[in-house]
Each structure stands twice: as C-alpha cells, then as structure tokens.
C-alpha atoms as a PDB file:
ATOM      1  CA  UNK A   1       3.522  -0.813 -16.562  1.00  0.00           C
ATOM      2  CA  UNK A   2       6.170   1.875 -16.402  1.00  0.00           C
ATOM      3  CA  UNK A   3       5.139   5.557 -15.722  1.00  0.00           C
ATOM      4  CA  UNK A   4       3.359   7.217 -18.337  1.00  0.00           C
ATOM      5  CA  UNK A   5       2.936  10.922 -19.799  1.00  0.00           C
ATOM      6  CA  UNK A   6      -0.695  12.629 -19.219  1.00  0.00           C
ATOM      7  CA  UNK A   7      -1.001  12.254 -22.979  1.00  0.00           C
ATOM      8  CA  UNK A   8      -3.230   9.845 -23.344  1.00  0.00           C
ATOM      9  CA  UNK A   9      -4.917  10.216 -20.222  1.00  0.00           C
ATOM     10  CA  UNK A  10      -5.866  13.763 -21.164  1.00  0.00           C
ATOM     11  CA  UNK A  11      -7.312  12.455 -24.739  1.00  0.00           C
ATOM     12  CA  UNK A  12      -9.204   9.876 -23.197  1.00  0.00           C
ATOM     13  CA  UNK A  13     -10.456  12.183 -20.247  1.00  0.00           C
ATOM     14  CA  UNK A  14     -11.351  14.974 -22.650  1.00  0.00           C
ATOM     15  CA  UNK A  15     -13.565  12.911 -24.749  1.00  0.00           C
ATOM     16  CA  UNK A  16     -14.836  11.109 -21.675  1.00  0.00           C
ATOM     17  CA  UNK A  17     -15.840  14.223 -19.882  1.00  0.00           C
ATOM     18  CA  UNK A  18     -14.047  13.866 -16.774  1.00  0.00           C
ATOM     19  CA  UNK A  19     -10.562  14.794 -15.524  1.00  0.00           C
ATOM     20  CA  UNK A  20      -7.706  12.807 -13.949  1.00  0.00           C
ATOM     21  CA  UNK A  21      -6.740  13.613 -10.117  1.00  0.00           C
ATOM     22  CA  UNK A  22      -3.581  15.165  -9.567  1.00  0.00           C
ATOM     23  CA  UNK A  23      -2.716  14.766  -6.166  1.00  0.00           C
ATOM     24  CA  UNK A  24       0.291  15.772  -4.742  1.00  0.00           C
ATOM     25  CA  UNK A  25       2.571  13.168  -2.462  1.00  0.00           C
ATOM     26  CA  UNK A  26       4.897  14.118   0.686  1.00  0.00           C
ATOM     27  CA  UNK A  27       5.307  10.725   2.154  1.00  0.00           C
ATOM     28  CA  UNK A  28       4.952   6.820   1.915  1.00  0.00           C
ATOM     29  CA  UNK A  29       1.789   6.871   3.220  1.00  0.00           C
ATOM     30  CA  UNK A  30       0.124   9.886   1.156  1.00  0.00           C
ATOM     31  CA  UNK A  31       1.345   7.697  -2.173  1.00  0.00           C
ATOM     32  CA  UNK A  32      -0.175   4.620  -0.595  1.00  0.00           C
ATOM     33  CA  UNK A  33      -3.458   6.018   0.279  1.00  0.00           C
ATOM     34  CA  UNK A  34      -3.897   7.881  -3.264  1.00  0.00           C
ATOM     35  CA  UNK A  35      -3.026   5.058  -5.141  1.00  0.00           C
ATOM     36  CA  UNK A  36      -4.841   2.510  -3.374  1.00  0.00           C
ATOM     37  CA  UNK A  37      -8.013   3.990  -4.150  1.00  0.00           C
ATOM     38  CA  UNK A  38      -7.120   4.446  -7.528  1.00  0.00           C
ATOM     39  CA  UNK A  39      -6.285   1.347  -8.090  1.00  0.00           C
ATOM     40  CA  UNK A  40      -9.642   0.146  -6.497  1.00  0.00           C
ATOM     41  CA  UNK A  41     -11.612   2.284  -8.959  1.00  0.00           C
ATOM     42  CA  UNK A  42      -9.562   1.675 -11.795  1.00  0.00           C
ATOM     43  CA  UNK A  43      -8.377   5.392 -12.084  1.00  0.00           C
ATOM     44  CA  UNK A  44      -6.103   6.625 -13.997  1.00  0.00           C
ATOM     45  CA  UNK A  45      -4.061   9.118 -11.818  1.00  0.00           C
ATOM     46  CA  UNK A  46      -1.142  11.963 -11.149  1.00  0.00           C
ATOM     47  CA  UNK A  47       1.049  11.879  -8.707  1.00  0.00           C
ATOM     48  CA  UNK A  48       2.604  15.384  -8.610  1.00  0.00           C
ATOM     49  CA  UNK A  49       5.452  17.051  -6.035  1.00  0.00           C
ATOM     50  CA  UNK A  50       5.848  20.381  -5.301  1.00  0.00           C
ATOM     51  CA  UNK A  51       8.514  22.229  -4.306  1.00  0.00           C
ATOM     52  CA  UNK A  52       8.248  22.166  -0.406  1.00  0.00           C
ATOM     53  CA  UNK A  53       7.713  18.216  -1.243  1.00  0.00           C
ATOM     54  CA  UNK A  54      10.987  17.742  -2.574  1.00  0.00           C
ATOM     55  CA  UNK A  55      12.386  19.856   0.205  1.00  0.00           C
ATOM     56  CA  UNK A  56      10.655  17.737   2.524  1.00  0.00           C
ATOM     57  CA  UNK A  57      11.389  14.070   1.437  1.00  0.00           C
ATOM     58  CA  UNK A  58      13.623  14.722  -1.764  1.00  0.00           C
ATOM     59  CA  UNK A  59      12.694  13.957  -5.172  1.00  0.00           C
ATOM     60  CA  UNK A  60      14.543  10.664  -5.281  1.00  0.00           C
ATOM     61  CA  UNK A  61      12.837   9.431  -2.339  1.00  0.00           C
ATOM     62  CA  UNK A  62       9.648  10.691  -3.946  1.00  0.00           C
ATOM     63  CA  UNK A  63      10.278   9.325  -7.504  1.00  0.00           C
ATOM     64  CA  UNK A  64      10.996   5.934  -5.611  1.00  0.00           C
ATOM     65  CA  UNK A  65       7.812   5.859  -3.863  1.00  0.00           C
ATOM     66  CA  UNK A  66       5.860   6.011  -7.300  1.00  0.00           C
ATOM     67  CA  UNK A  67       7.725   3.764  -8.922  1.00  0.00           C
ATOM     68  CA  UNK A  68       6.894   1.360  -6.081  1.00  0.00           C
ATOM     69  CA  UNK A  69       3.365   2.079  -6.461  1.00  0.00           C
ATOM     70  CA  UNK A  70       3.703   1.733 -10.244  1.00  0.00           C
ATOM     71  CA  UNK A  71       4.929  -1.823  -9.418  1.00  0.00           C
ATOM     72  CA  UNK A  72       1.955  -2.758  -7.102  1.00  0.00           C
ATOM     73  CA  UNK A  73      -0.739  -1.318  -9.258  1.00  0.00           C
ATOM     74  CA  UNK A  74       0.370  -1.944 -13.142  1.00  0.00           C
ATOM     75  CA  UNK A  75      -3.313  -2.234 -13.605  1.00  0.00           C
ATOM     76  CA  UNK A  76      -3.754   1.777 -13.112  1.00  0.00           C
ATOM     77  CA  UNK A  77      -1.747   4.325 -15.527  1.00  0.00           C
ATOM     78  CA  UNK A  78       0.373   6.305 -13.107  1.00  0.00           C
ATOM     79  CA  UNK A  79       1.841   9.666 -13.958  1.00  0.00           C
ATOM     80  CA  UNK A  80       4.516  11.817 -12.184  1.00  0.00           C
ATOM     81  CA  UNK A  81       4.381  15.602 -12.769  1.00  0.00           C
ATOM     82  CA  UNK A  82       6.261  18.422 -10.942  1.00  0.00           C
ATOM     83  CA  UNK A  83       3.996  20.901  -9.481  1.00  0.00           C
ATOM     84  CA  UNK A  84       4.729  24.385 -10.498  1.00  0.00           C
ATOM     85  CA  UNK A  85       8.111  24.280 -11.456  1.00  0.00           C
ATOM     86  CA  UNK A  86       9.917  27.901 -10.393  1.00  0.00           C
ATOM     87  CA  UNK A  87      12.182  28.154 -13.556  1.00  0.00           C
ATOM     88  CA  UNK A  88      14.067  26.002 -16.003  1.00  0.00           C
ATOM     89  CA  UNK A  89      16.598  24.411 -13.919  1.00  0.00           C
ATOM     90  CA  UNK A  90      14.499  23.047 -11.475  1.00  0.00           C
ATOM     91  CA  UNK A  91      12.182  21.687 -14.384  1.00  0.00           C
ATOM     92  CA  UNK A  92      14.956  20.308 -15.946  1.00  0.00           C
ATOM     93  CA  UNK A  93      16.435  18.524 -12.991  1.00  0.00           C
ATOM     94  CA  UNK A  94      13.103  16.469 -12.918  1.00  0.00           C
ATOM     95  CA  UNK A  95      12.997  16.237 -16.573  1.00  0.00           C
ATOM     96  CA  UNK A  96      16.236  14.228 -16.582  1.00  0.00           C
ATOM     97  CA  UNK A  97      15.948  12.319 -13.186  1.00  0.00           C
ATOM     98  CA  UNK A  98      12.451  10.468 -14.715  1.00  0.00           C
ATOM     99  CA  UNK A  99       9.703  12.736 -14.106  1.00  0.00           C
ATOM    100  CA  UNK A 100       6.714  12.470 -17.071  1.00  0.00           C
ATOM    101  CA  UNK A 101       5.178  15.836 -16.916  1.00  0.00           C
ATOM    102  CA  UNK A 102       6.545  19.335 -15.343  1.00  0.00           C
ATOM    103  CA  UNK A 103       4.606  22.543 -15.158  1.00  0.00           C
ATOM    104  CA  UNK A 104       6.398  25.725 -15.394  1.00  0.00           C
ATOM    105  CA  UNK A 105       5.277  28.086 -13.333  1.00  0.00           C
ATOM    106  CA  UNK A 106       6.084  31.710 -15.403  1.00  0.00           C
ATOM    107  CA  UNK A 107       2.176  33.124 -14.041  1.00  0.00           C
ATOM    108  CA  UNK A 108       3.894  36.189 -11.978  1.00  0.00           C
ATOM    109  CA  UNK A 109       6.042  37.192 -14.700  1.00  0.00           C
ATOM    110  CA  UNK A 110       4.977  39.903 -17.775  1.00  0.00           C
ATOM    111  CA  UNK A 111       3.293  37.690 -20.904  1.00  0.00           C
ATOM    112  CA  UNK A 112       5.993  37.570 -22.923  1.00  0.00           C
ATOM    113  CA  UNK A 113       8.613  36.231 -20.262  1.00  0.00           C
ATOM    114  CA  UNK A 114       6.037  33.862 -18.991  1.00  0.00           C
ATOM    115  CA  UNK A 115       6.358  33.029 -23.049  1.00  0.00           C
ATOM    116  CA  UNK A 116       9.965  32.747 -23.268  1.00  0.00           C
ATOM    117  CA  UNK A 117       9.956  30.768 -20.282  1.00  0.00           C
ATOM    118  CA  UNK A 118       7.804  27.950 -20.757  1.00  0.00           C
ATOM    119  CA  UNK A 119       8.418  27.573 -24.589  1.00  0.00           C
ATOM    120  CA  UNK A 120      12.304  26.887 -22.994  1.00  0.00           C
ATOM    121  CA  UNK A 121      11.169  24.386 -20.977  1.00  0.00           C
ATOM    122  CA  UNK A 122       8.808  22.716 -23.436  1.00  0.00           C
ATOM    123  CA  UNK A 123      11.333  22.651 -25.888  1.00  0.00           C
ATOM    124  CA  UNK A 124      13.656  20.491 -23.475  1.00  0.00           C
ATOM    125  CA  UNK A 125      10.873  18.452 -22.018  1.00  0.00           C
ATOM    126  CA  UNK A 126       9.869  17.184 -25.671  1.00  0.00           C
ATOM    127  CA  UNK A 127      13.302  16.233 -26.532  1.00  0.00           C
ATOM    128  CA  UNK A 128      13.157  14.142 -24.006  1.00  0.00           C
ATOM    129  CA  UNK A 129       9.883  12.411 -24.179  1.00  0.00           C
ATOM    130  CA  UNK A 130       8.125  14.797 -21.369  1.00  0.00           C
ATOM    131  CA  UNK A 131       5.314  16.630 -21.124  1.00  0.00           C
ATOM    132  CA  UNK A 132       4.582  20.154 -20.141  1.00  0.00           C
ATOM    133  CA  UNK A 133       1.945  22.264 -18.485  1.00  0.00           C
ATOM    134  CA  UNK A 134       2.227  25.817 -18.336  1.00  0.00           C
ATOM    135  CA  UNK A 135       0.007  28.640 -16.448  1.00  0.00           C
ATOM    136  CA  UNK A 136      -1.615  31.321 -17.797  1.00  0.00           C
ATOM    137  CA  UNK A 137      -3.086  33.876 -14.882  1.00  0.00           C
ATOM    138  CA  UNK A 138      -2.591  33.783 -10.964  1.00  0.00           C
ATOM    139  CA  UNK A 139      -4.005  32.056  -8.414  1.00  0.00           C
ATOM    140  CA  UNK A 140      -4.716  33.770  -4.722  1.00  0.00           C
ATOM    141  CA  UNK A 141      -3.627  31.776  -1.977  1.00  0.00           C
ATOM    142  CA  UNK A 142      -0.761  29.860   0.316  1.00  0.00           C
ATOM    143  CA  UNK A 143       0.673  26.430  -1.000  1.00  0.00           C
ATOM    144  CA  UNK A 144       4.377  25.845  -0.121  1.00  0.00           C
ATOM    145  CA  UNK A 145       6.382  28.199  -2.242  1.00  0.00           C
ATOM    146  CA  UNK A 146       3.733  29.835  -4.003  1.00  0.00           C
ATOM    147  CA  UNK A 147       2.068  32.586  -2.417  1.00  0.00           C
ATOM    148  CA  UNK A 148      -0.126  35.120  -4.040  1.00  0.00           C
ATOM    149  CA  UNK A 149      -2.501  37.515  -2.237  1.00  0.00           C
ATOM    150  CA  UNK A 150      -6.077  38.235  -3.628  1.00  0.00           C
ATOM    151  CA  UNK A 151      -4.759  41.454  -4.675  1.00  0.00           C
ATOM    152  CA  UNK A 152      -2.610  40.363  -6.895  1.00  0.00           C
ATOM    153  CA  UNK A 153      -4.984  37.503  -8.446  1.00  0.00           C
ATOM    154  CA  UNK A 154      -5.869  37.880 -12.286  1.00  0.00           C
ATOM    155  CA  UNK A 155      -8.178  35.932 -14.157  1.00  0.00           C
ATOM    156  CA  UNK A 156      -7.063  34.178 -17.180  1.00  0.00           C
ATOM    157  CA  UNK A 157      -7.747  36.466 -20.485  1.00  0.00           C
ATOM    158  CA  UNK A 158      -9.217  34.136 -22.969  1.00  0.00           C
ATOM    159  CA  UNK A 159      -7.921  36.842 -25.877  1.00  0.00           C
ATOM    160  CA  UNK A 160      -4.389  35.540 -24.961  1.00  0.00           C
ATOM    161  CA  UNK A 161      -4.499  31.457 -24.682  1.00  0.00           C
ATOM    162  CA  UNK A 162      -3.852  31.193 -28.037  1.00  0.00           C
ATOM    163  CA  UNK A 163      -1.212  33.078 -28.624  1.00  0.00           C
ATOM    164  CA  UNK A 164       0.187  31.614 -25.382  1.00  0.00           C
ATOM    165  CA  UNK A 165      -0.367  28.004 -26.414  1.00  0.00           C
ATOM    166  CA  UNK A 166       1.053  28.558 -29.806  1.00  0.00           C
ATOM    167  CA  UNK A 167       4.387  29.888 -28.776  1.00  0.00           C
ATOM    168  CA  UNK A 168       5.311  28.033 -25.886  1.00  0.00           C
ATOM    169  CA  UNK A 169       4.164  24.724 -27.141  1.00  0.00           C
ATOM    170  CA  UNK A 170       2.678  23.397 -24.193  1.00  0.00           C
ATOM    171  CA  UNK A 171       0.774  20.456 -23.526  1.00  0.00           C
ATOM    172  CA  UNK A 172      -1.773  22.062 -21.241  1.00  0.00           C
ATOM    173  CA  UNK A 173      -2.724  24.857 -19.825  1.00  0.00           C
ATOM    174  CA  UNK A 174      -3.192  26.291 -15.979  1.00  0.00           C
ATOM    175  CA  UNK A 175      -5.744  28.499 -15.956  1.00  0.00           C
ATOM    176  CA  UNK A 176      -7.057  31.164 -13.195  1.00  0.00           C
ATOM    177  CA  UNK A 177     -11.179  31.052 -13.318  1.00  0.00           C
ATOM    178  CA  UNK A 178     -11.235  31.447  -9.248  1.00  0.00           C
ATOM    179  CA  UNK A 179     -10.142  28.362  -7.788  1.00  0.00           C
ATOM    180  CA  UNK A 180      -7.594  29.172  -4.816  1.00  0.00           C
ATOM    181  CA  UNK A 181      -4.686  27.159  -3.152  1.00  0.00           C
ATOM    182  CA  UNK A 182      -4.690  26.509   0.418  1.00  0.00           C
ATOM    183  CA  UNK A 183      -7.088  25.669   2.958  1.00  0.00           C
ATOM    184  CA  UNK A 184      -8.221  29.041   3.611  1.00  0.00           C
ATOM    185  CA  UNK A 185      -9.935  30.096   0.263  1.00  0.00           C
ATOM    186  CA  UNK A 186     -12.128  32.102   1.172  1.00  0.00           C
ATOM    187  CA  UNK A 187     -13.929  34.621   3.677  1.00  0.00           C
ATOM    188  CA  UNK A 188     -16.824  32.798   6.327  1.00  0.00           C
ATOM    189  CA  UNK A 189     -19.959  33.213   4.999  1.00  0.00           C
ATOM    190  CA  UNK A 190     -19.164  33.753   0.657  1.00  0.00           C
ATOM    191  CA  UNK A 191     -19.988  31.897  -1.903  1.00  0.00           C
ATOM    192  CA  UNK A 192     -16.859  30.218  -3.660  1.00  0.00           C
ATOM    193  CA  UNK A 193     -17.519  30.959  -7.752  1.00  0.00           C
ATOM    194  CA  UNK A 194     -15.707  29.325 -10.449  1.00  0.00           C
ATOM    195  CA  UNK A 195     -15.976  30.912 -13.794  1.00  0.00           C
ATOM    196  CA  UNK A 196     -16.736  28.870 -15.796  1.00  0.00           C
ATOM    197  CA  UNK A 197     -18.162  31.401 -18.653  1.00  0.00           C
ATOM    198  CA  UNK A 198     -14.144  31.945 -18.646  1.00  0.00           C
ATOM    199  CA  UNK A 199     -13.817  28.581 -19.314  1.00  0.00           C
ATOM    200  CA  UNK A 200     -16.329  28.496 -21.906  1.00  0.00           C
ATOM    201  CA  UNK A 201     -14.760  31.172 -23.792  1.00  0.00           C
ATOM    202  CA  UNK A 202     -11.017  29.332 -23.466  1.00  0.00           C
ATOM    203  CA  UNK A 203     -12.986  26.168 -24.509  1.00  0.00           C
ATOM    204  CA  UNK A 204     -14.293  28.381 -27.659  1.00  0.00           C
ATOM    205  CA  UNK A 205     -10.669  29.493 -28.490  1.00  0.00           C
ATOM    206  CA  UNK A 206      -8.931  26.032 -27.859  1.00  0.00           C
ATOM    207  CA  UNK A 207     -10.879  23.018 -28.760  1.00  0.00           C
ATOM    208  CA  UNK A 208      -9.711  19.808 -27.500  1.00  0.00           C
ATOM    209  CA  UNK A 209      -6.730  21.303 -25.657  1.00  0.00           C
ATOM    210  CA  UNK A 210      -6.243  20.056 -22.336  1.00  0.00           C
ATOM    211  CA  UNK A 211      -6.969  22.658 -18.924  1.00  0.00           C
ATOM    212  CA  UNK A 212      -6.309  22.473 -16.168  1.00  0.00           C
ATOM    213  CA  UNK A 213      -7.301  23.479 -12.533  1.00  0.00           C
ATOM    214  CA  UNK A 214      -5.094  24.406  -9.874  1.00  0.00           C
ATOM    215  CA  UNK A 215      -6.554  24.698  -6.004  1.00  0.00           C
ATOM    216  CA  UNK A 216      -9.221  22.853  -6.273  1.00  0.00           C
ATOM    217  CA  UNK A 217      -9.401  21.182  -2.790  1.00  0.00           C
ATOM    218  CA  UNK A 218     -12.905  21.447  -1.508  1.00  0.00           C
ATOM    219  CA  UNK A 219     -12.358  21.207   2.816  1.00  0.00           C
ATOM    220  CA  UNK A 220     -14.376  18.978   3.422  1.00  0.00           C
ATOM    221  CA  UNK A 221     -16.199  20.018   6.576  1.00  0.00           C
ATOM    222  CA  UNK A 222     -15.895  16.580   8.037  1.00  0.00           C
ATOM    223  CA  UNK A 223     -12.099  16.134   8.291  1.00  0.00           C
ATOM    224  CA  UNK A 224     -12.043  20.053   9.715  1.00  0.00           C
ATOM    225  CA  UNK A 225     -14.742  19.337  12.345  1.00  0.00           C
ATOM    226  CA  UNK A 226     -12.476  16.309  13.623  1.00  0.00           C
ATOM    227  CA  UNK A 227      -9.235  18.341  13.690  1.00  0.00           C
ATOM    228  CA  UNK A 228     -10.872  20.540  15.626  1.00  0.00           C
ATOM    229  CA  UNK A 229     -12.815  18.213  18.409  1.00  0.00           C
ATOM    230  CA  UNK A 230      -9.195  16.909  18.536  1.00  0.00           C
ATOM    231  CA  UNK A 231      -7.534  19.731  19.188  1.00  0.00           C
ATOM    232  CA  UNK A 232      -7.026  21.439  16.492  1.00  0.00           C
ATOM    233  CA  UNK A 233      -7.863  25.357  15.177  1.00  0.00           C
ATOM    234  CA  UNK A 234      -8.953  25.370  11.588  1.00  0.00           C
ATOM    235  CA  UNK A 235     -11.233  27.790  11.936  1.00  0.00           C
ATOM    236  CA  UNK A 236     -13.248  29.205   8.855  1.00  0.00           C
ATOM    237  CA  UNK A 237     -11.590  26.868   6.777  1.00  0.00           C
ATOM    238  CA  UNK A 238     -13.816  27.581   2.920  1.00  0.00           C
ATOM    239  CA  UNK A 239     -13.050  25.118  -0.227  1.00  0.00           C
ATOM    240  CA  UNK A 240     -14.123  24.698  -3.577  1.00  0.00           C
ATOM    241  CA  UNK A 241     -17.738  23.409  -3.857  1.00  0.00           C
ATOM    242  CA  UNK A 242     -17.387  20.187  -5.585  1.00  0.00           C
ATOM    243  CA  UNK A 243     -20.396  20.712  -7.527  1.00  0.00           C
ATOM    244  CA  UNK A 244     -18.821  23.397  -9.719  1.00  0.00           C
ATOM    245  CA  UNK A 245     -15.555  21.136 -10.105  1.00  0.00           C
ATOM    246  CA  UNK A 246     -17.709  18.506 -11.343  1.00  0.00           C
ATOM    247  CA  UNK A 247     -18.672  20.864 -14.346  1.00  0.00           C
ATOM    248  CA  UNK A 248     -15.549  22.132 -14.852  1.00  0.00           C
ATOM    249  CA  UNK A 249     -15.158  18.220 -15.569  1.00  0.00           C
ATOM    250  CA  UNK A 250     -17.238  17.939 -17.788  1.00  0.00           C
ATOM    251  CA  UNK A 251     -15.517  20.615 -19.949  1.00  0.00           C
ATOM    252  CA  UNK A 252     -12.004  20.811 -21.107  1.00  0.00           C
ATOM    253  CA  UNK A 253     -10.790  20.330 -17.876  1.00  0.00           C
ATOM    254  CA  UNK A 254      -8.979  17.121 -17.672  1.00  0.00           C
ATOM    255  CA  UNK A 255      -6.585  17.719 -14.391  1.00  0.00           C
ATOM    256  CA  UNK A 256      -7.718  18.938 -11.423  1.00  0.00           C
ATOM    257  CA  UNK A 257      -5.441  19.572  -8.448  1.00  0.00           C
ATOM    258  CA  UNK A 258      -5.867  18.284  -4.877  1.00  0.00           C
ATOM    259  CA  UNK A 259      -3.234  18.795  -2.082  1.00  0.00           C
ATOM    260  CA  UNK A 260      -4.621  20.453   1.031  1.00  0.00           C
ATOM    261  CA  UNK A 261      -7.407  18.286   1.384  1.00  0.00           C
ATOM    262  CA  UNK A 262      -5.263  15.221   1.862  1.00  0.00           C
ATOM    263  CA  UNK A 263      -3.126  17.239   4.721  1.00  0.00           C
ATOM    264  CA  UNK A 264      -6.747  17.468   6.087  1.00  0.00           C
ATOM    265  CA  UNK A 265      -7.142  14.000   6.295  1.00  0.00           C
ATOM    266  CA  UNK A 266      -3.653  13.131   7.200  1.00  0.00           C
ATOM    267  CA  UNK A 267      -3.997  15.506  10.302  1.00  0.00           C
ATOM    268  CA  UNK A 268      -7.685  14.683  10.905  1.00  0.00           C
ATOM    269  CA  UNK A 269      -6.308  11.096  11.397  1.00  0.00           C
ATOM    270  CA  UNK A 270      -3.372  11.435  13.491  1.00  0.00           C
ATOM    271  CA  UNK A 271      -5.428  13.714  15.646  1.00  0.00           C
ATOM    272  CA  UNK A 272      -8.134  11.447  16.408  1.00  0.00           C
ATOM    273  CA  UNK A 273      -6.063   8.767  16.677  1.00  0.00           C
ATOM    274  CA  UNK A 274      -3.283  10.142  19.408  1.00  0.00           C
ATOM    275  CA  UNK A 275      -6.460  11.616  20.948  1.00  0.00           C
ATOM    276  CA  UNK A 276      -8.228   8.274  21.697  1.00  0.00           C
ATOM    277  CA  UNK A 277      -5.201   5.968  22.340  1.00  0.00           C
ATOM    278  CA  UNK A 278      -2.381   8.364  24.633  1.00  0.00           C
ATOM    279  CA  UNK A 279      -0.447   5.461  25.106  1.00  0.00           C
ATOM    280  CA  UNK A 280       0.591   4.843  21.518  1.00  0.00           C
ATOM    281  CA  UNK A 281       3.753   6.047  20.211  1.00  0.00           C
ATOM    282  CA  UNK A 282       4.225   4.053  17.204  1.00  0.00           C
ATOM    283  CA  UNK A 283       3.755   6.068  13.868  1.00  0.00           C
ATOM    284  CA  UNK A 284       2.539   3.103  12.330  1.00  0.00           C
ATOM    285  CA  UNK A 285      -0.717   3.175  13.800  1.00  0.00           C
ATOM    286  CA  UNK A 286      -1.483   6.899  14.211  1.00  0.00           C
ATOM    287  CA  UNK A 287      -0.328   7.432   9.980  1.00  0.00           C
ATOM    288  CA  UNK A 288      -1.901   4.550   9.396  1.00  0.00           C
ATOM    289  CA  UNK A 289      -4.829   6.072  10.561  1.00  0.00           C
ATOM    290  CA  UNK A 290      -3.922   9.114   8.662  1.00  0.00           C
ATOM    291  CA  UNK A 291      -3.205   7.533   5.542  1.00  0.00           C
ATOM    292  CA  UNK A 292      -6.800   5.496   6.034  1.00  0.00           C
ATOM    293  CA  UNK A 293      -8.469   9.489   5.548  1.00  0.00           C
ATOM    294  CA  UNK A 294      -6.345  10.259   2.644  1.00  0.00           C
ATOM    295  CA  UNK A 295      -7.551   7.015   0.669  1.00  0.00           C
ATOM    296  CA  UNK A 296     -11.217   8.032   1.707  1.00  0.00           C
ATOM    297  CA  UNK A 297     -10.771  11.656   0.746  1.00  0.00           C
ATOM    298  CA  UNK A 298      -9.268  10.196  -3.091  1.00  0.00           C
ATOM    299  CA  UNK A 299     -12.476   7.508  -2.957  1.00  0.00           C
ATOM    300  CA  UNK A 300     -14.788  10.288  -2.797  1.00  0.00           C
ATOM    301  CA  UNK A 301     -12.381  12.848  -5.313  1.00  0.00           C
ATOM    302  CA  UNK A 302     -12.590  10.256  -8.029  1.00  0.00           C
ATOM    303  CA  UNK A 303     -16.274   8.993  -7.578  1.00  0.00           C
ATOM    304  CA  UNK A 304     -17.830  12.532  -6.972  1.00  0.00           C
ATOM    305  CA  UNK A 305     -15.539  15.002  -8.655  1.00  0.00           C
ATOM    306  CA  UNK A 306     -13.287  13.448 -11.319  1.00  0.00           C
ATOM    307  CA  UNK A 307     -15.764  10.969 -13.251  1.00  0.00           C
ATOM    308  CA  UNK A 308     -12.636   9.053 -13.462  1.00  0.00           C
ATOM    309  CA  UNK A 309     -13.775   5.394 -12.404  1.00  0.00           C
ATOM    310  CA  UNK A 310     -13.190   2.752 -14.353  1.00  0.00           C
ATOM    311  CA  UNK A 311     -11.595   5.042 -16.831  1.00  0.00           C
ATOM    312  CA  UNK A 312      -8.039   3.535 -16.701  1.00  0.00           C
END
C-alpha cells in the first residue's frame, strides 16, 4: 500500500464515531513506535511533521521514514500531513515532494486573508491529488513555531465555518474549542474544558464535514512522575482529560492531534533508562527504551481516545 489521503479515513471515521491519530514524527524511532502500535490494532493513522520537525531531521529524511513504515505495515492505511503549514510556499514544497495532506496555518491572520490564504493552497493541493486542512480560531500555547499566549486565544465562531469552508475549499477544518498545544496547558489546580457546545453548533452548521482537534495531548501523569524521579523538572505539567477527547470523538471530530505526549515518553524513557544503567552509552538501548513509551502512549491513544481499533 502506498500512502494515502485522509479522505477516506475521515468518511469512514465520521460515520464510525471515532477519529484517526495524528501524531507527529521527529525521528526513526518516534515513526517506529507510532506505527507499530498501529499496526497491532489495525489503525488507520497520520503521521504529520511540523515545522521544527523538518528543521530537525529534514523532510526527506522524514518522508523516507514513512515510506519505510508504509512498506512494513501495508496492512494499516498510512497518511502524511504537514502540520500547520506557515504560508503557501512551504505547503507547496511538501505538496510536490509527496506529502498527502497539508494544513495551512492562516489562524493569526484577519478572516478574509486567512480566506485568501488557504483557498490558494487548496486550490494547488487538489490539482495535485492532496488534501487540505485549514484552521479557523487560535490555539494558546508553545509547539515549535507556533506560539500563541492565552491572551490572544479565540474560540472558533460557528457563524463563520461556513462561509470559511465554502471559500477556501478545504477538506477539514481546525477548530479552537479549548484544547492547547504544549505540555503546559494549563494552571495547577483548573479544570481543562473543551467546548464542545461549540462543537455542537459547528456540527449543526457543517454536517458530515470533517474537524479537527489540535493540542490534544493529555500528560499523562505517569510518564511526568518518571521524568521527574529521574531527574527531570516538569512541574505542573496539565493536559487534556481524555474523557472529553473521547466525546469530541464521537462527534465530527475525526483527527485529533498528539505530539507532546510522545516527547513525554521519549524523555520518560531515556531518563529512566541512563538513570538505572550509567554505564551505557549506546543510543540503541536508552531510545529503544524511549521509543518502547511512545508505542505504549499510541496503544493507549488509539484504544482509549481514538475508537480507532480495528478500523483500518
């Protein structure tokens, strides 16, 4: 099986009721340990790089890595999507080196730009045979390049989706109901609170169009509590309750977005591991450990969160 768009993995997941996990990939073993599980569950599942990934490793190292993946696991539908895209040249650049889906990213600019902007890239991504997600609203938080304080967060405004989705064109939709990216989501001692009577109303206004969530880790208190017996200093770390992703799930969401938890569990198992054996020095077995979490941490995503087993 070659890559695939998210087309038919978002009809199939919105008529299902669950959503597909879009996780995003840095390294070998990050691609390994999300597609693994996937492939043990029979998954379907999105492989997405962000900007400081492609800094990091490069997108032809990256887009090499899935294909490899694609190649162990034809049994699994495999998507690659760039995660928030900063303007049309960068989403073209992965548009024409073999990437399925690309999200623009126009959220900070004034409605119609964001507009203009993503109906640009849409229009080039279906020429050639590529997806797009746009984003209507802003996110709070820290993840690589984007970085939006809580100020400056809006909610999505259900009055404009349509108009949105009808001009640009887009496949699916971002949408800001108060999920948050990065680890630190939120202040000790709140209650994270996704909207989802926003969602309902966006539901109202566009049936059977795909949504999407962005920072939707959940920090897991068990990968924090072993970075920290190991050294680490993640204090106050506050996710996403996976209860109210679930739901969200169940709706029109069919792609939910999971990064920082899988840096968790990638850190949470180098930790432990240089911790307990200070004589080893070869990566293989401290990432290995690492990339052990990050197949766990999926396991759980796609089991608990997603509804996505034995969906592919």
């Amino acid at each position: 099986m070659a890559l695939v768009t998210t087309t038919e993995m978002f009809k199939k997941a919105y008529a299902g009721g669950y959503a597909v996990g879009a996780f995003n990939v840095n390294n070998m073993e990050i691609v390994q340990g999300i597609t693994e599980a996937a492939a043990e569950l029979h998954s379907p599942v999105i492989l997405q790089a962000s900007a400081g990934a492609r800094k990091y490793a490069n997108s032809v190292y990256l887009k090499k890595l899935v294909e490899a993946a694609v190649e162990l696991h034809p049994e699994i539908p495999i998507a690659l999507h760039l995660d928030h895209g900063a303007d049309f040249e960068v989403c073209k650049e992965c548009i024409d080196s073999g990437f399925t889906s690309v999200m623009i990213d126009g959220s900070s600019k004034p409605f119609d730009e964001n507009v203009d902007v993503s109906k640009r890239v849409a229009d080039y991504a279906h020429e050639h045979g590529v997806v797009v997600e746009a984003e209507l609203g802003t996110l709070a938080g820290v993840e690589d390049d984007v970085n939006v304080s809580a100020e400056k967060a809006q909610y999505t405004d259900p009055d404009q989706v349509v108009e949105f989705v009808e001009r640009t064109g887009v496949d699916s939709l971002a949408i800001a109901i108060g999920t948050s990216h990065g680890a630190y989501k939120f202040k000790p001692g709140t209650q994270p609170h996704i909207r989802l009577d926003i969602l309902e109303e966006i539901v109202k206004k566009l049936p059977g169009f795909p949504i999407v969530l962005h920072g939707s880790s959940s920090v897991p208190p068990k990968y924090v509590k072993i970075i920290n017996e190991f050294g680490g200093g993640l204090a106050d770390a506050v996710g996403i309750p996976e209860k109210q992703l679930r739901e969200a799930a169940k709706s029109a969401v069919c792609k939910i977005n999971i990064d920082s938890d899988l840096r968790l569990g990638m850190t949470a198992g180098i930790r432990e591991h240089l911790t307990e054996h200070p004589s080893h020095f070869d990566p293989r077995q401290y990432i290995g450990d690492g990339r052990n979490y990050v197949k766990e941490i999926v396991h759980d995503k796609i089991i608990n969160v997603l509804g996505s087993e034995n969906k592919a």
